[in-house]
Protein backbone atom coordinates (compact mmCIF):
# COMPACT_ATOMS: atom_id res chain seq x y z
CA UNK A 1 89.33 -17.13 1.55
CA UNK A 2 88.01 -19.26 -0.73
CA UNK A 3 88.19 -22.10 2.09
CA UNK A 4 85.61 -20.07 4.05
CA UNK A 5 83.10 -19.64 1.78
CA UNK A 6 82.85 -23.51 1.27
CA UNK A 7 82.79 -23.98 4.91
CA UNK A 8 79.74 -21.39 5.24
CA UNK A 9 78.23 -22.48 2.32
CA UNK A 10 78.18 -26.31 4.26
CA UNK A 11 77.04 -24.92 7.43
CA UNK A 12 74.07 -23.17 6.00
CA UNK A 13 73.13 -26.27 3.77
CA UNK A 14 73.40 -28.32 7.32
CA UNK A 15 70.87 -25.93 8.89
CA UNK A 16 68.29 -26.14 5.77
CA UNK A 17 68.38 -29.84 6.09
CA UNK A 18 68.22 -30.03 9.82
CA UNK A 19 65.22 -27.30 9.81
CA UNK A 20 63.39 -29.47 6.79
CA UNK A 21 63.42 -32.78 9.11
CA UNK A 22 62.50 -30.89 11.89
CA UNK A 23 58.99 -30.22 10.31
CA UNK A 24 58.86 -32.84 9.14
CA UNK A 25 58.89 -34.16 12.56
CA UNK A 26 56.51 -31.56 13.81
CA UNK A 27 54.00 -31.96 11.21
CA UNK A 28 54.24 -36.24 11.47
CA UNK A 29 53.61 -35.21 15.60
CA UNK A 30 50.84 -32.36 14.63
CA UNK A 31 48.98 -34.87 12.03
CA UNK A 32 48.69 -37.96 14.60
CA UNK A 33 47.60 -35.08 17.62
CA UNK A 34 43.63 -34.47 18.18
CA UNK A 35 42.97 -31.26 18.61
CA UNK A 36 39.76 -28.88 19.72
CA UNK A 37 39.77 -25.72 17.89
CA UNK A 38 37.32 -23.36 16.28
CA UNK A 39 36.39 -23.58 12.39
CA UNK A 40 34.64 -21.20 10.43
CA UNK A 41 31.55 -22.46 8.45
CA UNK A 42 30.21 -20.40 5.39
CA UNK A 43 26.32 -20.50 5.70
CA UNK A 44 23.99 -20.09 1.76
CA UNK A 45 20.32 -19.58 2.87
CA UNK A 46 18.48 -21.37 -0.15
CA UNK A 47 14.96 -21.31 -1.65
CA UNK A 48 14.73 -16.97 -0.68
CA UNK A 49 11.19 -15.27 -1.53
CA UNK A 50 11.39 -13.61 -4.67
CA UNK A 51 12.34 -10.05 -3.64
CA UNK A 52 14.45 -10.53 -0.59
CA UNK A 53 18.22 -10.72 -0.11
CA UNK A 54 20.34 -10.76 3.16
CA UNK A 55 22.14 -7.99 4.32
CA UNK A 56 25.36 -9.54 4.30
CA UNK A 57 26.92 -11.12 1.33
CA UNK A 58 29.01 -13.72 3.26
CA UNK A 59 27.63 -15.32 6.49
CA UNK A 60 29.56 -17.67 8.66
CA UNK A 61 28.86 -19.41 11.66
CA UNK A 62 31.76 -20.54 14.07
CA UNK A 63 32.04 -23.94 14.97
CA UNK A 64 33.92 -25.91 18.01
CA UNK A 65 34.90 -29.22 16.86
CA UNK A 66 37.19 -31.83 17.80
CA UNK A 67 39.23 -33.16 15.23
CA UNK A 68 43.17 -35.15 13.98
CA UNK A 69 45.86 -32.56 12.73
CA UNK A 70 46.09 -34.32 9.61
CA UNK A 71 42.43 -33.93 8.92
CA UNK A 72 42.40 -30.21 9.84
CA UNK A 73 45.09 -29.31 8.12
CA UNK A 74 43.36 -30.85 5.14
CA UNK A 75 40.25 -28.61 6.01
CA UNK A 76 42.53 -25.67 6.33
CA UNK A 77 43.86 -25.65 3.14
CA UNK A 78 41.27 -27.67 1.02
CA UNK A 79 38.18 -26.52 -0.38
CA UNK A 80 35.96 -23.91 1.53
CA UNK A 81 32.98 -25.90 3.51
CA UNK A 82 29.96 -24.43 3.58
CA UNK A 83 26.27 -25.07 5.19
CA UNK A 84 23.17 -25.05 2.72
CA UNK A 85 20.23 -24.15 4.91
CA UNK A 86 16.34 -23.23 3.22
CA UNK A 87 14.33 -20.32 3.84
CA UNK A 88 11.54 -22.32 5.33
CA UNK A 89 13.47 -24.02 8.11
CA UNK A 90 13.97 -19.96 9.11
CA UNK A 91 11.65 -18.01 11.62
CA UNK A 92 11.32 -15.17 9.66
CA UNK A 93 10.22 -12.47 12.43
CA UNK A 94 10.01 -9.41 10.07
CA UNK A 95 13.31 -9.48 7.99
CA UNK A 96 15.17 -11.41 11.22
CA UNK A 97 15.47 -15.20 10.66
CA UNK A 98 16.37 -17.52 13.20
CA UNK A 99 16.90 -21.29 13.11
CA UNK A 100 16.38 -23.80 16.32
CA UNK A 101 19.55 -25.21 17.51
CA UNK A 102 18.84 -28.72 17.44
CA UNK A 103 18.14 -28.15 13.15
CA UNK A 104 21.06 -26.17 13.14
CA UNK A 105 23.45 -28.97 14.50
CA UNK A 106 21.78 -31.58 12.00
CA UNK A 107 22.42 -29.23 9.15
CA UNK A 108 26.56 -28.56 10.78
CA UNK A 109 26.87 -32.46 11.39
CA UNK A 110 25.89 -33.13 7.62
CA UNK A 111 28.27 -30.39 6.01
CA UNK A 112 31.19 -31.54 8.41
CA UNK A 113 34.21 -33.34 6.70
CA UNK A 114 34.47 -36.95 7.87
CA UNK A 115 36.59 -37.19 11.27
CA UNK A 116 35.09 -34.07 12.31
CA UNK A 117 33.11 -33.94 15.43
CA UNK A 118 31.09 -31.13 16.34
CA UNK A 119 31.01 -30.03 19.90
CA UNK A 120 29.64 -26.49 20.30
CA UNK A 121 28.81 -23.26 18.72
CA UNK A 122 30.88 -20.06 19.31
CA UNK A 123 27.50 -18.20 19.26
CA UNK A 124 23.88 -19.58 21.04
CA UNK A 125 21.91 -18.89 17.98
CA UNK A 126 22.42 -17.96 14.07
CA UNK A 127 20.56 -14.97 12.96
CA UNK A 128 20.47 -13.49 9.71
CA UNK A 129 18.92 -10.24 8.72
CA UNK A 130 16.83 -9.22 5.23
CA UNK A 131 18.07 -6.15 3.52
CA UNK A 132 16.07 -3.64 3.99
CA UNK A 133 16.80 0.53 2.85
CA UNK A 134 14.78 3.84 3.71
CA UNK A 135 13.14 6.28 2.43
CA UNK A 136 11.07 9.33 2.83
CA UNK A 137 7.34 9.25 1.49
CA UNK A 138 4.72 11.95 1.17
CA UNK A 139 1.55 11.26 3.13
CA UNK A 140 -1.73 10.67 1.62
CA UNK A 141 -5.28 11.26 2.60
CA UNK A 142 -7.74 9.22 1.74
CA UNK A 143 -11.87 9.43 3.18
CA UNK A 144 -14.81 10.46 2.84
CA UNK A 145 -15.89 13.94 4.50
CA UNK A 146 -19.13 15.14 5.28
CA UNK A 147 -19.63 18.73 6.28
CA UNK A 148 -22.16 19.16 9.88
CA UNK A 149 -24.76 21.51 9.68
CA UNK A 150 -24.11 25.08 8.99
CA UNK A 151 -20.28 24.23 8.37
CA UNK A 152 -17.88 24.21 5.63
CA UNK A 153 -15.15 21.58 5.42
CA UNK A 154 -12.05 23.62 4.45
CA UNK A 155 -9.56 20.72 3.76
CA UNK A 156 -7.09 18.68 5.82
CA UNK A 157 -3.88 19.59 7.64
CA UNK A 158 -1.66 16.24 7.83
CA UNK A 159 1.11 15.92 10.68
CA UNK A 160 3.84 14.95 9.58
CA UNK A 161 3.47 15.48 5.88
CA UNK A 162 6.25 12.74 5.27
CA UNK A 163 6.98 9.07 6.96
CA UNK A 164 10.36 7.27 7.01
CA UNK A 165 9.75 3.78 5.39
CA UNK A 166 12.03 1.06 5.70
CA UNK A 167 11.63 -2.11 4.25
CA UNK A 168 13.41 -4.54 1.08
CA UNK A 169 14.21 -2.93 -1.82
CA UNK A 170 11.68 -4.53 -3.71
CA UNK A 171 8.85 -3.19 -1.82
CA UNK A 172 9.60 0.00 -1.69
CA UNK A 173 9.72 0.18 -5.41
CA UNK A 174 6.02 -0.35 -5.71
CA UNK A 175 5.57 2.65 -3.06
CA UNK A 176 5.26 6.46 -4.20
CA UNK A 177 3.31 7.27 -1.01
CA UNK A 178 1.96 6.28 2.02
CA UNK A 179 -1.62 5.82 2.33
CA UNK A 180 -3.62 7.22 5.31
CA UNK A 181 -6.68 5.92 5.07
CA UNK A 182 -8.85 7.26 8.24
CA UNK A 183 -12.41 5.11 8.30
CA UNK A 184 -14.95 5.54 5.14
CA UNK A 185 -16.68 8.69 6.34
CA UNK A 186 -15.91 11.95 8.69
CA UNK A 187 -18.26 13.86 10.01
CA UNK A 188 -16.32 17.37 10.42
CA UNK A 189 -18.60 19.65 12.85
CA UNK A 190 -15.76 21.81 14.02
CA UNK A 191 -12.09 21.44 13.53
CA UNK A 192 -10.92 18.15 14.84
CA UNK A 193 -8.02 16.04 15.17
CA UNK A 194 -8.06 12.27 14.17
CA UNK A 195 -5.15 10.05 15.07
CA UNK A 196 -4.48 6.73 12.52
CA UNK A 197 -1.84 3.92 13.35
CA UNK A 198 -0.67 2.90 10.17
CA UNK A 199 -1.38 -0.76 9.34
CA UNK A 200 1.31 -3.61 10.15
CA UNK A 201 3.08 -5.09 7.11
CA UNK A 202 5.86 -7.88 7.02
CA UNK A 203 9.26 -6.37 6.55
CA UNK A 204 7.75 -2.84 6.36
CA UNK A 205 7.90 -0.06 9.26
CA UNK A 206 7.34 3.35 9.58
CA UNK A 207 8.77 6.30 11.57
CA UNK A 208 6.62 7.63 12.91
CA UNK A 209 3.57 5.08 13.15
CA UNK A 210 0.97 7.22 14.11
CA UNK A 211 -0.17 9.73 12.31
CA UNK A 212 -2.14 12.66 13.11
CA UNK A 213 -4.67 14.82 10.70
CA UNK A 214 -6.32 18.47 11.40
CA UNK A 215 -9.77 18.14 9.76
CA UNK A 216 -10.44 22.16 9.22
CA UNK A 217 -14.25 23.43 9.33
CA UNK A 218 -15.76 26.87 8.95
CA UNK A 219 -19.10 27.95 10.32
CA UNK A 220 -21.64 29.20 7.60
CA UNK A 221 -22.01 32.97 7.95
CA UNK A 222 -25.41 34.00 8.94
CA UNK A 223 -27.36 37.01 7.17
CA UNK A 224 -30.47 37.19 8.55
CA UNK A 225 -33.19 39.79 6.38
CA UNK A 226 -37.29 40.44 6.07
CA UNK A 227 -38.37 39.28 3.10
CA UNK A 228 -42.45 39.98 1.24
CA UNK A 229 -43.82 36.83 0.58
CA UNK A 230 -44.97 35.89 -3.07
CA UNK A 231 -47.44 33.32 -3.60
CA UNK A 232 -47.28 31.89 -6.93
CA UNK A 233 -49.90 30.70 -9.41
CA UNK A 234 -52.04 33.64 -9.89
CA UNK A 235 -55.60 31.93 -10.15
CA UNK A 236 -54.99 31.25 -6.43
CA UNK A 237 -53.25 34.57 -5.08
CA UNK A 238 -56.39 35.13 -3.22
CA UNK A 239 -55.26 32.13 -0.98
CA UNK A 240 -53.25 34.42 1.09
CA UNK A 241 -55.99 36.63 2.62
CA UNK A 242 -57.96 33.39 3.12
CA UNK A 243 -56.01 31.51 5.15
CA UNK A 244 -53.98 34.60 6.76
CA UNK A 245 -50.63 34.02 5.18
CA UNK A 246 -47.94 36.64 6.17
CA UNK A 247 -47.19 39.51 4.13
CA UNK A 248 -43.66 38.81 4.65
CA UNK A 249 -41.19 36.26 6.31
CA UNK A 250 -38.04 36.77 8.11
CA UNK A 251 -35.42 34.92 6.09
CA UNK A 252 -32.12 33.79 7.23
CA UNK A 253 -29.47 33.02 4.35
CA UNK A 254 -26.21 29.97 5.77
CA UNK A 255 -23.49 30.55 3.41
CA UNK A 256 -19.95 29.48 3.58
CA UNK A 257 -17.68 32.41 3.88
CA UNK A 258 -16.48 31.64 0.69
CA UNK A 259 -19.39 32.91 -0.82
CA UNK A 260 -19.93 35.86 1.25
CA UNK A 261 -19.04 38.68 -1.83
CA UNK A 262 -20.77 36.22 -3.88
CA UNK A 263 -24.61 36.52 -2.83
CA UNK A 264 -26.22 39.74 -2.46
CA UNK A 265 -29.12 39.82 0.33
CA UNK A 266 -30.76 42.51 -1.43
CA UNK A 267 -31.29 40.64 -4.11
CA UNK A 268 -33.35 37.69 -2.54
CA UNK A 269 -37.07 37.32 -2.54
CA UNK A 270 -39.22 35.11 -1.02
CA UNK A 271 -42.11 32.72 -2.15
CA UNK A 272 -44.62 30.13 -1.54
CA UNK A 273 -46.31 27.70 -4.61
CA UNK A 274 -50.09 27.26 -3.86
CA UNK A 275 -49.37 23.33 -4.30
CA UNK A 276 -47.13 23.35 -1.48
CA UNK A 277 -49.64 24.36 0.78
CA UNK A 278 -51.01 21.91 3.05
CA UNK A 279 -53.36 21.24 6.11
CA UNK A 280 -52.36 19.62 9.30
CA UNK A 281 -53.62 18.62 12.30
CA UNK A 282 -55.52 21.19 14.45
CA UNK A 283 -56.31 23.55 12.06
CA UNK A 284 -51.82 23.77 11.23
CA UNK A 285 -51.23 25.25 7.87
CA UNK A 286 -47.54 24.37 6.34
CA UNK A 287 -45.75 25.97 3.53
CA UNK A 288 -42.77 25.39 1.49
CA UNK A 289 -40.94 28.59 1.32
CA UNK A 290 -38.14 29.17 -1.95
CA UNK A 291 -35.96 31.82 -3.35
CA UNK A 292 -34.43 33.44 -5.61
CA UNK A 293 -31.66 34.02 -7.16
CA UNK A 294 -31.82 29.94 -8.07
CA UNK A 295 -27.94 29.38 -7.70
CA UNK A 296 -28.06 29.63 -3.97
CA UNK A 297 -28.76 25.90 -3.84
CA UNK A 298 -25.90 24.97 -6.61
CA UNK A 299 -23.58 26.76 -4.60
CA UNK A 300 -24.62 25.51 -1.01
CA UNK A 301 -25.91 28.29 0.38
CA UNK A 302 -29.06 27.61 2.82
CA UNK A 303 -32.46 29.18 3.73
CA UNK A 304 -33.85 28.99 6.93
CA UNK A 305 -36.60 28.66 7.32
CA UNK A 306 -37.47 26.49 4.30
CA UNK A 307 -40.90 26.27 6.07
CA UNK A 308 -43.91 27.54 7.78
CA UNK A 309 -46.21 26.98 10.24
CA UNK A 310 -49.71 28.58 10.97
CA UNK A 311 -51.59 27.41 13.79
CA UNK A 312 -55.15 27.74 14.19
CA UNK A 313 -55.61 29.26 10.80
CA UNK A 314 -59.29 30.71 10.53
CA UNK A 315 -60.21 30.82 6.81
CA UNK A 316 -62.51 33.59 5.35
CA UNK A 317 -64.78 32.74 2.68
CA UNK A 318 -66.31 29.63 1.43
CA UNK A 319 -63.20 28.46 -0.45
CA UNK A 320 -61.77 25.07 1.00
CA UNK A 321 -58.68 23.77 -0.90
CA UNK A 322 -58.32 20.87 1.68
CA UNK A 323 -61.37 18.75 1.68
């Protein structure tokens, strides 16, 4: 029994020693062999813009190359090689950088272990991408708006309200809004749509990239009454039978309908200050005519008309104001 156990223990011993020369054998054969294989390079973009970072932490590019065993296996199981490549030798087209394959195979070349020589690479081109996140931002209005005749603006209607935003980190930090900025002044004569492409920026775009805003106007509402004329400044009352002036005028209040319960028509009068009278040509008479309550102007309301005109005005009398 204790014969066969020795005579195992031999046999297993002559395997171990016969399986230890034979790769020995294979790796003296694999060392002095040249072989073509694929190698993976580690790639460290250097010199970034303060801000920006790539979206993947570990980049590699794979490399064909035609190399001794003894030299790969070195590689294999040595230190990790790695390419150092700057920003600036990058075309940075909006967060995608791409490098020309003729610097790219300098830069591989350089980095390569001695022995090594490069033949291809497993992909055409490298290309490495910025990180960039999104996020959702309120939409902001931001013009001047000038109300047309006999209309009120009543505000602005945005479509959408929000805008997807994606770009670096870093950026969007500094961002609380976006801005939509359409032209330094709007004339609003009616409700109106105005369309606005949102401005280019590196790194930054926006979903969707056109925006669209309702500009919302009210016509004035129209209350049109008769109204006794007053002439003011009472040395000169008499001016009104001389030159024919009308007992009354029809007046016609423009107010927005906000201020409709506001204004009472009742309480209006009409009437004309002697030193706004004036002569024109062909015997024309023009008058400035006002009203009262005084707040109608403070709170936009308008008179029409804030004038008259008499033509061929025969004066009585002997007075002449106008020569």
């Amino acid at each position: 029994m204790h014969s066969e156990k020795v005579n195992k223990g031999h046999e297993f011993l002559v395997f171990l020693v016969f399986l230890l020369v034979s790769l020995c054998l294979w790796l003296l054969k694999v060392s002095s062999e040249i072989f073509e294989t694929n190698v993976a390079m580690r790639v460290v973009v250097e010199k970034m813009p303060e801000g920006l970072e790539l979206q993947d932490d570990k980049v590699e590019l794979e490399v064909g190359v035609r190399v001794k065993g003894s030299k790969l296996l070195t590689y294999m199981f040595g230190k990790e090689s790695h390419i150092e490549i700057p920003y600036y030798d990058f075309t940075d087209n909006d967060g995608v950088l791409s490098i020309e394959t003729s610097k790219l195979t300098n830069k591989v070349e350089a980095a390569m272990p001695a022995d090594f020589a490069f033949r291809f690479f497993e992909e055409e081109e490298l290309v490495v991408r910025i990180k960039t996140e999104s996020v959702l931002l309120p939409v902001k209005f931001e013009s001047d708006i000038v109300a047309g005749k006999n209309v009120e603006y009543g505000g602005i209607e945005l479509v959408p309200e929000k805008v997807l935003v994606t770009a670096p980190p870093s950026m969007l930090k500094e961002m609380d809004s976006v801005l939509f900025k359409a032209g330094t002044r709007i004339n609003v004569a009616k409700d109106s749509l105005i369309t606005y492409t949102l401005p280019h920026k590196k790194y930054t775009t926006y979903e969707p990239a056109v925006l669209t805003a309702k500009v919302k106007a009210t016509p004035y509402s129209k209350v049109s009454v008769m109204r006794k004329l007053s002439v003011e400044d009472v040395p000169l009352t008499h001016i009104a039978s001389l030159y024919g002036l009308p007992d009354s005028v029809k007046l016609t209040c423009l107010m927005p309908p906000s201020m409709t319960g506001k204004v009472d028509k009742e309480h209006f009068r009409v009437s004309v200050n002697s030193g706004n009278i004036r002569k024109g040509v062909k015997d024309t008479l023009f008058f400035t005519v006002s009203s009262l309550p005084s707040f109608v102007k403070e709170e936009n309301v308008r008179l029409e008309p804030e004038y008259i005109i008499l033509e061929n005005i025969k004066p009585f009398g002997i007075l002449n104001l106008f020569n």
